[in-house]
ModelCIF file with pLDDT and N, C-alpha, C, O atoms, coordinates in Angstrom:
data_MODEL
#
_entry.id   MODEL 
#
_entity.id                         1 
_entity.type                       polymer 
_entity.pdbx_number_of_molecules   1 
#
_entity_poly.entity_id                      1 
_entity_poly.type                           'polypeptide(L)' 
_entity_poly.nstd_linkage                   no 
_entity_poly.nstd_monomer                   no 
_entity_poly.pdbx_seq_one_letter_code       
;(UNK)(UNK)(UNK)(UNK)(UNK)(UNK)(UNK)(UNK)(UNK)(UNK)(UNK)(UNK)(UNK)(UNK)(UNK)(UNK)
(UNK)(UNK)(UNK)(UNK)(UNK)(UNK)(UNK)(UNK)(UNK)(UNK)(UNK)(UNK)(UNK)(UNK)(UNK)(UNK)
(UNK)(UNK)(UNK)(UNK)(UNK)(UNK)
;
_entity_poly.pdbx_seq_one_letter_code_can   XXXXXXXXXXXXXXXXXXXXXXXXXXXXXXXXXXXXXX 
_entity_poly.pdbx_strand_id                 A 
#
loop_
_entity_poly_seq.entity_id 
_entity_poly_seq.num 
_entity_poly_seq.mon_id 
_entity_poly_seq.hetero 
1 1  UNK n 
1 2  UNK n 
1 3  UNK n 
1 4  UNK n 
1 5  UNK n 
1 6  UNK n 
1 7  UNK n 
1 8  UNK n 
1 9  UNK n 
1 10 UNK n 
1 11 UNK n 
1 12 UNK n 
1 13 UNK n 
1 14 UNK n 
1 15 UNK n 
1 16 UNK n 
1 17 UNK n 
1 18 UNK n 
1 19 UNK n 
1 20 UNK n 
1 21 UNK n 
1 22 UNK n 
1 23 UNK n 
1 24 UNK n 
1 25 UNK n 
1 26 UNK n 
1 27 UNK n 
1 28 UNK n 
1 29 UNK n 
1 30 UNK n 
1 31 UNK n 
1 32 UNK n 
1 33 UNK n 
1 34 UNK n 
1 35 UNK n 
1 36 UNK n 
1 37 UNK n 
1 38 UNK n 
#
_struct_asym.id          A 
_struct_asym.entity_id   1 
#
loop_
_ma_qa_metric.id 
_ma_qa_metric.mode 
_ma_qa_metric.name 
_ma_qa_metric.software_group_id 
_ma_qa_metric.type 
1 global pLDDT . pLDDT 
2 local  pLDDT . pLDDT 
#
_ma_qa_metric_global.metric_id      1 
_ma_qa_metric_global.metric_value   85.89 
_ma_qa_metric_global.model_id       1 
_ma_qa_metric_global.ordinal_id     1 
#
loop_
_ma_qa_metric_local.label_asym_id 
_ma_qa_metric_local.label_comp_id 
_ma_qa_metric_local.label_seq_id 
_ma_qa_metric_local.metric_id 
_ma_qa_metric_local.metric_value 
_ma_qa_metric_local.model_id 
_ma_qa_metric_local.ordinal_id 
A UNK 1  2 84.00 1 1  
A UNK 2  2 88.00 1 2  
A UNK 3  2 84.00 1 3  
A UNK 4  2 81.00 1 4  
A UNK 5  2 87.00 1 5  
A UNK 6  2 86.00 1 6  
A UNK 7  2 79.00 1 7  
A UNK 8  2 81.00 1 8  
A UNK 9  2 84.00 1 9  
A UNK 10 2 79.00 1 10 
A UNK 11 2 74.00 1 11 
A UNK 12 2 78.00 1 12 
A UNK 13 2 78.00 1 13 
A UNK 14 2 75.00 1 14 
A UNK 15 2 73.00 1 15 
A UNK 16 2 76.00 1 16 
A UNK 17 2 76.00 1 17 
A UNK 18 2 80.00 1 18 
A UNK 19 2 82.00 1 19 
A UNK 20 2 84.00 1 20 
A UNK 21 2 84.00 1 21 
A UNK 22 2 82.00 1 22 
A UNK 23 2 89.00 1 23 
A UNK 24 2 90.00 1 24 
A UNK 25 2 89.00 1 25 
A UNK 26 2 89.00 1 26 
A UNK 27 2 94.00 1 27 
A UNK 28 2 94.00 1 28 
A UNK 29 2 94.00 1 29 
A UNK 30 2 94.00 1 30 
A UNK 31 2 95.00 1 31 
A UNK 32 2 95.00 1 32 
A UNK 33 2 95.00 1 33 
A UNK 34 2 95.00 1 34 
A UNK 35 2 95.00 1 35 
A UNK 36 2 95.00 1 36 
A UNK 37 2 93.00 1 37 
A UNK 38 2 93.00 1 38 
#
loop_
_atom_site.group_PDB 
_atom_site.id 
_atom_site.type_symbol 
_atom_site.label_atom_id 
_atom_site.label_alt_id 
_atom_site.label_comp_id 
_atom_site.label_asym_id 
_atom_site.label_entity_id 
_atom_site.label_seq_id 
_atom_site.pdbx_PDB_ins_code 
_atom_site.Cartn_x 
_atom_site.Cartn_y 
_atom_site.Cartn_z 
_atom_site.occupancy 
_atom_site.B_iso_or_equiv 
_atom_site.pdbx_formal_charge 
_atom_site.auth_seq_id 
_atom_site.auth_comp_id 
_atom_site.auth_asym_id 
_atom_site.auth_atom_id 
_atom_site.pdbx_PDB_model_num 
ATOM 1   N N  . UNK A 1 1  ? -7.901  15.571 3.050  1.00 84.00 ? 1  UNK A N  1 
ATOM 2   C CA . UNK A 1 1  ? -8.966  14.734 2.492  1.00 84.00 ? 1  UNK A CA 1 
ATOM 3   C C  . UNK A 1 1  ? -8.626  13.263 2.707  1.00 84.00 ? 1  UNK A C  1 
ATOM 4   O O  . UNK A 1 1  ? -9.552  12.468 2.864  1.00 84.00 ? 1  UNK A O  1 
ATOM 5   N N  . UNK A 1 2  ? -7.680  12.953 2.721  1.00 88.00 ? 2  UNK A N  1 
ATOM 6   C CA . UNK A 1 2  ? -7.135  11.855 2.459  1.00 88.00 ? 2  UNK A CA 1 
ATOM 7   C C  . UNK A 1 2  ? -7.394  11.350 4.227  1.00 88.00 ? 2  UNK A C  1 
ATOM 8   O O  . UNK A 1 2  ? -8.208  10.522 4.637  1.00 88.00 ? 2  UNK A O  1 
ATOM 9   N N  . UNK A 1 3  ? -6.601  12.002 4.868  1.00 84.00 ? 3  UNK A N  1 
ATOM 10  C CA . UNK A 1 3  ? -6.817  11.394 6.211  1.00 84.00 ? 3  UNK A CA 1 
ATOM 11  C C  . UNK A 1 3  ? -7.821  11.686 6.542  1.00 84.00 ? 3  UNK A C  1 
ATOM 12  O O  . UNK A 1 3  ? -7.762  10.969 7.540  1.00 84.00 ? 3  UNK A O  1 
ATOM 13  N N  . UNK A 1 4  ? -9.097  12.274 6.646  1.00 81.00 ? 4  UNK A N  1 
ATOM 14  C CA . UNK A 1 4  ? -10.112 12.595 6.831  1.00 81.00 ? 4  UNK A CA 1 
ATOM 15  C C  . UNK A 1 4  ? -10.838 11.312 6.491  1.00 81.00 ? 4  UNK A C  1 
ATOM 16  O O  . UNK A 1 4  ? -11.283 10.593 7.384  1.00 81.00 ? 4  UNK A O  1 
ATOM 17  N N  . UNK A 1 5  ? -10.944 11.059 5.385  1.00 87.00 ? 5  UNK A N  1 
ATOM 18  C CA . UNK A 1 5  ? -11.571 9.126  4.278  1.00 87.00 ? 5  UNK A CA 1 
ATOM 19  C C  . UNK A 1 5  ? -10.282 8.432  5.525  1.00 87.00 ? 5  UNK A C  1 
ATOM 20  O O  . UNK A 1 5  ? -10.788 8.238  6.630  1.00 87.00 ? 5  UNK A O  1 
ATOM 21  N N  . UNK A 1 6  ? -9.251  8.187  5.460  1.00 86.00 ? 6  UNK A N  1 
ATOM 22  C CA . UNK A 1 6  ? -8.548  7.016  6.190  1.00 86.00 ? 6  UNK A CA 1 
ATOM 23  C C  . UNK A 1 6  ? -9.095  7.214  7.968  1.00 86.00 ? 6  UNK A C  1 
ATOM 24  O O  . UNK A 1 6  ? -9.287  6.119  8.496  1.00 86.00 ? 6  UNK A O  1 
ATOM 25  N N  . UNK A 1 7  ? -9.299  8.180  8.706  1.00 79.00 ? 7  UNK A N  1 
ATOM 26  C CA . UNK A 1 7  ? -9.958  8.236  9.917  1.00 79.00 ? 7  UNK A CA 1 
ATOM 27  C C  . UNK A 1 7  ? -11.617 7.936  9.661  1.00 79.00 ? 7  UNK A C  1 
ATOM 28  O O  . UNK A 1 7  ? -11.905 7.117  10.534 1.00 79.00 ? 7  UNK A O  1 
ATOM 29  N N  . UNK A 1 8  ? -12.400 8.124  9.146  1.00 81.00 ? 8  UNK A N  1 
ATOM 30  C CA . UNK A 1 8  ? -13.697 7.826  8.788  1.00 81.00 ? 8  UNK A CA 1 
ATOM 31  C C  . UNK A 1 8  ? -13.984 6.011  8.668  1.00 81.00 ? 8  UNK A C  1 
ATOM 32  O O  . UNK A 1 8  ? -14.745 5.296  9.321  1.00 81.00 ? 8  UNK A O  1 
ATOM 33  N N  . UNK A 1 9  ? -12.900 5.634  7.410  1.00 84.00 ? 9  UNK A N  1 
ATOM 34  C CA . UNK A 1 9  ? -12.652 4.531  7.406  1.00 84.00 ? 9  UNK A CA 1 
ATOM 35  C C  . UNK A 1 9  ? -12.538 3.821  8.715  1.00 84.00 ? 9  UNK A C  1 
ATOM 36  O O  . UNK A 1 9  ? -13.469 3.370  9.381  1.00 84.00 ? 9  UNK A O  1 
ATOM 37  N N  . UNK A 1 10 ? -11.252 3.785  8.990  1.00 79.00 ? 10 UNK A N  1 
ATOM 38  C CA . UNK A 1 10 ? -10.585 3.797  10.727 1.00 79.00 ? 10 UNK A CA 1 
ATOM 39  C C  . UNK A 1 10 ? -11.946 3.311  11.779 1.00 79.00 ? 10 UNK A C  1 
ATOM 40  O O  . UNK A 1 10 ? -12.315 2.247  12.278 1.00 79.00 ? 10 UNK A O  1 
ATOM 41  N N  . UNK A 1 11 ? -12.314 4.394  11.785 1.00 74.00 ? 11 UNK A N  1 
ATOM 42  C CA . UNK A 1 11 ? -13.660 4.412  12.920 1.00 74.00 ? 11 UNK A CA 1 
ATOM 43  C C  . UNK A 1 11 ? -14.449 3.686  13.095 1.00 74.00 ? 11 UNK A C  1 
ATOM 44  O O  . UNK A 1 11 ? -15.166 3.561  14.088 1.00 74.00 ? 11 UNK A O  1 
ATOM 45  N N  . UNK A 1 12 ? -14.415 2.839  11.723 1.00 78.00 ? 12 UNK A N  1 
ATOM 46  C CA . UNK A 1 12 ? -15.610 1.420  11.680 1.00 78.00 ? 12 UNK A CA 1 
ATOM 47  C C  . UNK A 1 12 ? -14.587 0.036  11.893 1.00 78.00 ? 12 UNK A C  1 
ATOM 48  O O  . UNK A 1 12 ? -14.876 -1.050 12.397 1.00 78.00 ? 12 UNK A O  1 
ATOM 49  N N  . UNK A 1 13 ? -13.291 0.509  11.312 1.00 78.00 ? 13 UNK A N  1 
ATOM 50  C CA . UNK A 1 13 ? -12.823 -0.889 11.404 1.00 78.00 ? 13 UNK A CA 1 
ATOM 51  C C  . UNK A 1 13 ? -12.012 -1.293 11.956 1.00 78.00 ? 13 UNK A C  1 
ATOM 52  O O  . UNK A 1 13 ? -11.517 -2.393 11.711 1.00 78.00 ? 13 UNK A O  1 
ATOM 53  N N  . UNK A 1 14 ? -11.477 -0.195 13.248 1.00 75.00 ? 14 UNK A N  1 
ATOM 54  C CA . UNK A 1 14 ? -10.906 -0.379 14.148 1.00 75.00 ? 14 UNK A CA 1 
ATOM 55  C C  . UNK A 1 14 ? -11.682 -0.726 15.142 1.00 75.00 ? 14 UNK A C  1 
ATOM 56  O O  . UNK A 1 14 ? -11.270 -0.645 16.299 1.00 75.00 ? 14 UNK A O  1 
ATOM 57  N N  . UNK A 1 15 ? -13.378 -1.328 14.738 1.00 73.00 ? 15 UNK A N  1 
ATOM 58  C CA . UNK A 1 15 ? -14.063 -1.958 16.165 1.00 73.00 ? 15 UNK A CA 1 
ATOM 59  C C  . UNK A 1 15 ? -13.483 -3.547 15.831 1.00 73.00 ? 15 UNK A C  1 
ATOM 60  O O  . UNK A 1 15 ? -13.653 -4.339 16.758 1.00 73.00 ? 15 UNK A O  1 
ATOM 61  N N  . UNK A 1 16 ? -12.987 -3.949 14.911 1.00 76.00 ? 16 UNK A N  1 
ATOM 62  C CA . UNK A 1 16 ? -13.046 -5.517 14.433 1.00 76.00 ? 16 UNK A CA 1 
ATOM 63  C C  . UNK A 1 16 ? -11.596 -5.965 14.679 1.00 76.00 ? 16 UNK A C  1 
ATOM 64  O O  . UNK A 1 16 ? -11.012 -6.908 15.213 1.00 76.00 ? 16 UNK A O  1 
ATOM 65  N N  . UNK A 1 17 ? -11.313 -4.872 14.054 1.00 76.00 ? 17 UNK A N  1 
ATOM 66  C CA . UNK A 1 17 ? -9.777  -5.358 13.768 1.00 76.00 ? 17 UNK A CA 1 
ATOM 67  C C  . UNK A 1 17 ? -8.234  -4.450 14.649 1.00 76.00 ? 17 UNK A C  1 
ATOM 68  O O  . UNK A 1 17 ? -8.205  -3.298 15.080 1.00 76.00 ? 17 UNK A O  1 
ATOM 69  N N  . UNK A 1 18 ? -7.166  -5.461 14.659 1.00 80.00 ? 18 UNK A N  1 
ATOM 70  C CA . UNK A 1 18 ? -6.334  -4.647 15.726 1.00 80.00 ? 18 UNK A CA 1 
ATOM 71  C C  . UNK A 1 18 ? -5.712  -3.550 15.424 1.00 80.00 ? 18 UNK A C  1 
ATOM 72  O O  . UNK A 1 18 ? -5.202  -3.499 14.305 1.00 80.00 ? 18 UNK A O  1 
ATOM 73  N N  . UNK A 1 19 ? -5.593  -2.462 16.271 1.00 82.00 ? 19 UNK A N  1 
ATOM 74  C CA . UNK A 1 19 ? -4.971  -0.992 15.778 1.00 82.00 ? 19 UNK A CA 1 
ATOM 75  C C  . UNK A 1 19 ? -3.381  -1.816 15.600 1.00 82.00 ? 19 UNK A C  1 
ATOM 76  O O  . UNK A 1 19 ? -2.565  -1.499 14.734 1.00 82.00 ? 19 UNK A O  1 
ATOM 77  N N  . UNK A 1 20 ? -3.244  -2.543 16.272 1.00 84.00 ? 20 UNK A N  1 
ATOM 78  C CA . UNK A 1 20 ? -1.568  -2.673 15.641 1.00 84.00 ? 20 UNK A CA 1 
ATOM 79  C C  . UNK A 1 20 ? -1.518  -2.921 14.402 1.00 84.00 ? 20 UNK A C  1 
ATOM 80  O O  . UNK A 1 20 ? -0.655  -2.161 13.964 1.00 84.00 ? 20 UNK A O  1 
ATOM 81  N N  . UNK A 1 21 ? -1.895  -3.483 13.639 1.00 84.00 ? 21 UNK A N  1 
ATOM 82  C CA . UNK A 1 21 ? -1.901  -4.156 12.435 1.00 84.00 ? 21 UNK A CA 1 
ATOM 83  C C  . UNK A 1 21 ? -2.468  -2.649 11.555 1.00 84.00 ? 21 UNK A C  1 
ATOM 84  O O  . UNK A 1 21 ? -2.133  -2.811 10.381 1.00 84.00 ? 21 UNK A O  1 
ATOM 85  N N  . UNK A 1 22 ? -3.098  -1.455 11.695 1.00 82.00 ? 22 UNK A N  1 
ATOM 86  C CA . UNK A 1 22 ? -3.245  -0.543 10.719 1.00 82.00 ? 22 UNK A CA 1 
ATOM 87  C C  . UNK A 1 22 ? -2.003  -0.121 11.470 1.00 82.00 ? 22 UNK A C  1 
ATOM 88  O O  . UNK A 1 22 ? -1.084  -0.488 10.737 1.00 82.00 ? 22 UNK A O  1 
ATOM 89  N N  . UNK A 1 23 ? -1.520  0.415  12.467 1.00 89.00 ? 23 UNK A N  1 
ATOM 90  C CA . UNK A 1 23 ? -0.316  1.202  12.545 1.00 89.00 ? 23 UNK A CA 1 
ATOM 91  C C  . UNK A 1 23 ? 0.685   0.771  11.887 1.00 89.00 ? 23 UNK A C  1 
ATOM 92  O O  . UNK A 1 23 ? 1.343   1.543  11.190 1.00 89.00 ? 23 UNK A O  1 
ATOM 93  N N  . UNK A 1 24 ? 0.995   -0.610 11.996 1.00 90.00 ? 24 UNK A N  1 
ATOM 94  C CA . UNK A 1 24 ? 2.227   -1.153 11.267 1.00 90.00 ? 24 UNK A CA 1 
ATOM 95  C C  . UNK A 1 24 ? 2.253   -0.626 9.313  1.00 90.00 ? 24 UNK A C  1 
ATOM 96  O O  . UNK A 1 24 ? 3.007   0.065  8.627  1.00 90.00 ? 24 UNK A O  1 
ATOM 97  N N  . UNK A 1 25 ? 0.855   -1.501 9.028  1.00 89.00 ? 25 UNK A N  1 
ATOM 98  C CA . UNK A 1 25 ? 1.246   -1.117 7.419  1.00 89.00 ? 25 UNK A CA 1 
ATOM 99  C C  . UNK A 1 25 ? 1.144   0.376  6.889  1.00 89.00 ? 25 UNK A C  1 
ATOM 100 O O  . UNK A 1 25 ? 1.634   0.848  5.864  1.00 89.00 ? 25 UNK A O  1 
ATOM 101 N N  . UNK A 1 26 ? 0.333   1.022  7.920  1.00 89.00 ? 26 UNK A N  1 
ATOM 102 C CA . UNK A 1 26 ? 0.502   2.708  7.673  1.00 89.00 ? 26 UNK A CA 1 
ATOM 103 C C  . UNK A 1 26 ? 2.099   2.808  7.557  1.00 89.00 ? 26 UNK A C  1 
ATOM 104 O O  . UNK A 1 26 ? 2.661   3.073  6.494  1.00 89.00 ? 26 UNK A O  1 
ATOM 105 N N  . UNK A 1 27 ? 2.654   2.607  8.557  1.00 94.00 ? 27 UNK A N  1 
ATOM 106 C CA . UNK A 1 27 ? 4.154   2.830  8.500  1.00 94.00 ? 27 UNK A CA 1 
ATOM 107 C C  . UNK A 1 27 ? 4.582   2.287  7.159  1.00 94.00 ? 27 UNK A C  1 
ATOM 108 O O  . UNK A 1 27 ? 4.200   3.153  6.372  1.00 94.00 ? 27 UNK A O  1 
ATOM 109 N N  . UNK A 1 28 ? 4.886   1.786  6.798  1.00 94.00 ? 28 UNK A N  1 
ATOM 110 C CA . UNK A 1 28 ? 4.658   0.516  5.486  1.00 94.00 ? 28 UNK A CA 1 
ATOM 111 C C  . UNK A 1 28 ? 4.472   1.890  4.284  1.00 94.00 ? 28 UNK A C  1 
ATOM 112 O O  . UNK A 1 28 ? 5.355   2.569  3.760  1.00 94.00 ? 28 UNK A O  1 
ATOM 113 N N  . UNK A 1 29 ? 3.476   1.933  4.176  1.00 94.00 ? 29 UNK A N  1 
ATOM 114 C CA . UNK A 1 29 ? 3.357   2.732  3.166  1.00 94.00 ? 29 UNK A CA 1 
ATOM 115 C C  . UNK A 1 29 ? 3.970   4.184  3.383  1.00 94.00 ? 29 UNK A C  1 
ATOM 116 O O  . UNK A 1 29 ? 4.948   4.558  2.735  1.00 94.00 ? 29 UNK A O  1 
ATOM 117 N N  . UNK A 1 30 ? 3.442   4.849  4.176  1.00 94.00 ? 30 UNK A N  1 
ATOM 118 C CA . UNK A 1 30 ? 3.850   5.946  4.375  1.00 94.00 ? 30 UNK A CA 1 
ATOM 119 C C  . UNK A 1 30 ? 5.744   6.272  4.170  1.00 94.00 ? 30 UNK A C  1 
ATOM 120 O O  . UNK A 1 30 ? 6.175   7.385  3.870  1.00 94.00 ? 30 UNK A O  1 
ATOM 121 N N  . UNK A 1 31 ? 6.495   5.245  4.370  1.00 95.00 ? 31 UNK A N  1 
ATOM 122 C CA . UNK A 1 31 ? 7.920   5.359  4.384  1.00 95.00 ? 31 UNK A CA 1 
ATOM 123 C C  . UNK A 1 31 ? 8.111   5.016  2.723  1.00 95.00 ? 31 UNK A C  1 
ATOM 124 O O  . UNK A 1 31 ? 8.911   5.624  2.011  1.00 95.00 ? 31 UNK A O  1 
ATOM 125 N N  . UNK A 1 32 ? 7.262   3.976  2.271  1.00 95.00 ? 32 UNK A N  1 
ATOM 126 C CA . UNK A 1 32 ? 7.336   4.170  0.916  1.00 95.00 ? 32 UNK A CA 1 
ATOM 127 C C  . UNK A 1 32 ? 6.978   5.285  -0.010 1.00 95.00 ? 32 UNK A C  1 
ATOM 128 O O  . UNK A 1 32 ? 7.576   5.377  -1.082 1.00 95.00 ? 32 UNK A O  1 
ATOM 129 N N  . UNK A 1 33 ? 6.085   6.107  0.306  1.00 95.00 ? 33 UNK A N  1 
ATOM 130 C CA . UNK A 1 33 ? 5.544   6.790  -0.534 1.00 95.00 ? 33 UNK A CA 1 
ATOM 131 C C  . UNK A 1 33 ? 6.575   8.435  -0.062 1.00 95.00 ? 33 UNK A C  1 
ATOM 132 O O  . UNK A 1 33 ? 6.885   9.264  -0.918 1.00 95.00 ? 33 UNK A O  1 
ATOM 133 N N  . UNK A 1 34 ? 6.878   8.550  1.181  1.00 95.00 ? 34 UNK A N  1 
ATOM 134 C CA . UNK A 1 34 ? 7.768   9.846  1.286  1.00 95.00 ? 34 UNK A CA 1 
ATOM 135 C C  . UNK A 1 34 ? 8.983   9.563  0.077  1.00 95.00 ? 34 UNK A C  1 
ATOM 136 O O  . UNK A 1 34 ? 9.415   10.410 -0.704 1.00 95.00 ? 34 UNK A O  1 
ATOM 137 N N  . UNK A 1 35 ? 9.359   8.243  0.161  1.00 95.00 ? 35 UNK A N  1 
ATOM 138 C CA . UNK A 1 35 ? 11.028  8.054  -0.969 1.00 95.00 ? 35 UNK A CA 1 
ATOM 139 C C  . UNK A 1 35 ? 9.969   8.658  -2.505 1.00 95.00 ? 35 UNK A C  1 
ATOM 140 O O  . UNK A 1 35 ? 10.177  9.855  -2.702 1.00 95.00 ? 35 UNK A O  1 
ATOM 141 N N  . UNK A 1 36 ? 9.533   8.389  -2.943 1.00 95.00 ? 36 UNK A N  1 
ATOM 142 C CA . UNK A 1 36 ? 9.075   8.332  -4.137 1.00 95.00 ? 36 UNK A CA 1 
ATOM 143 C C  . UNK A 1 36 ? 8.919   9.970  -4.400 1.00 95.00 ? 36 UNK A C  1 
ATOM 144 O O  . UNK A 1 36 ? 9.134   10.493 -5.493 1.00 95.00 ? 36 UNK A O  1 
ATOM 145 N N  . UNK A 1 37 ? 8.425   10.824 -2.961 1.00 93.00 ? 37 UNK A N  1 
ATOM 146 C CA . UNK A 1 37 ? 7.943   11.856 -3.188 1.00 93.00 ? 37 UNK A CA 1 
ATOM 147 C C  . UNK A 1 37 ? 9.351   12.474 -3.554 1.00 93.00 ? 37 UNK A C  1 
ATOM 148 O O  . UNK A 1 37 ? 9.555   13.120 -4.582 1.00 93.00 ? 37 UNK A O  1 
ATOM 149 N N  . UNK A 1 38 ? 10.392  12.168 -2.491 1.00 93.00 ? 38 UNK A N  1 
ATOM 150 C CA . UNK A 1 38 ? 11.561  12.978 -2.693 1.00 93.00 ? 38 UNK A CA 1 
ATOM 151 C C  . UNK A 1 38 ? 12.297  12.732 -4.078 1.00 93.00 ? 38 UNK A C  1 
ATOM 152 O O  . UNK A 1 38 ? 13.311  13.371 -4.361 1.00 93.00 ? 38 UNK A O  1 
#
C-alpha cells in the first residue's frame, strides 16, 4: 500500500522534480526506519 501511494505520488512529481533528489532522501529514510524496526 504504501509503495503503491509513494509510486502514484512519484508519477506526478517526478515530471517537475529530479529523481535524484527522491532517491537520495528515500535512502534517508528508509535506513532510518529499518534501525528502529530492528
Amino acid at each position: 500500500v504504501a509503495r503503491t501511494l509513494g509510486t502514484l505520488l512519484g508519477s506526478f512529481l517526478l515530471i517537475r522534480f529530479s529523481p535524484r533528489i527522491f532517491f537520495f532522501w528515500g535512502m534517508v529514510l528508509a535506513i532510518g526506519a529499518l534501525v528502529f524496526i530492528l
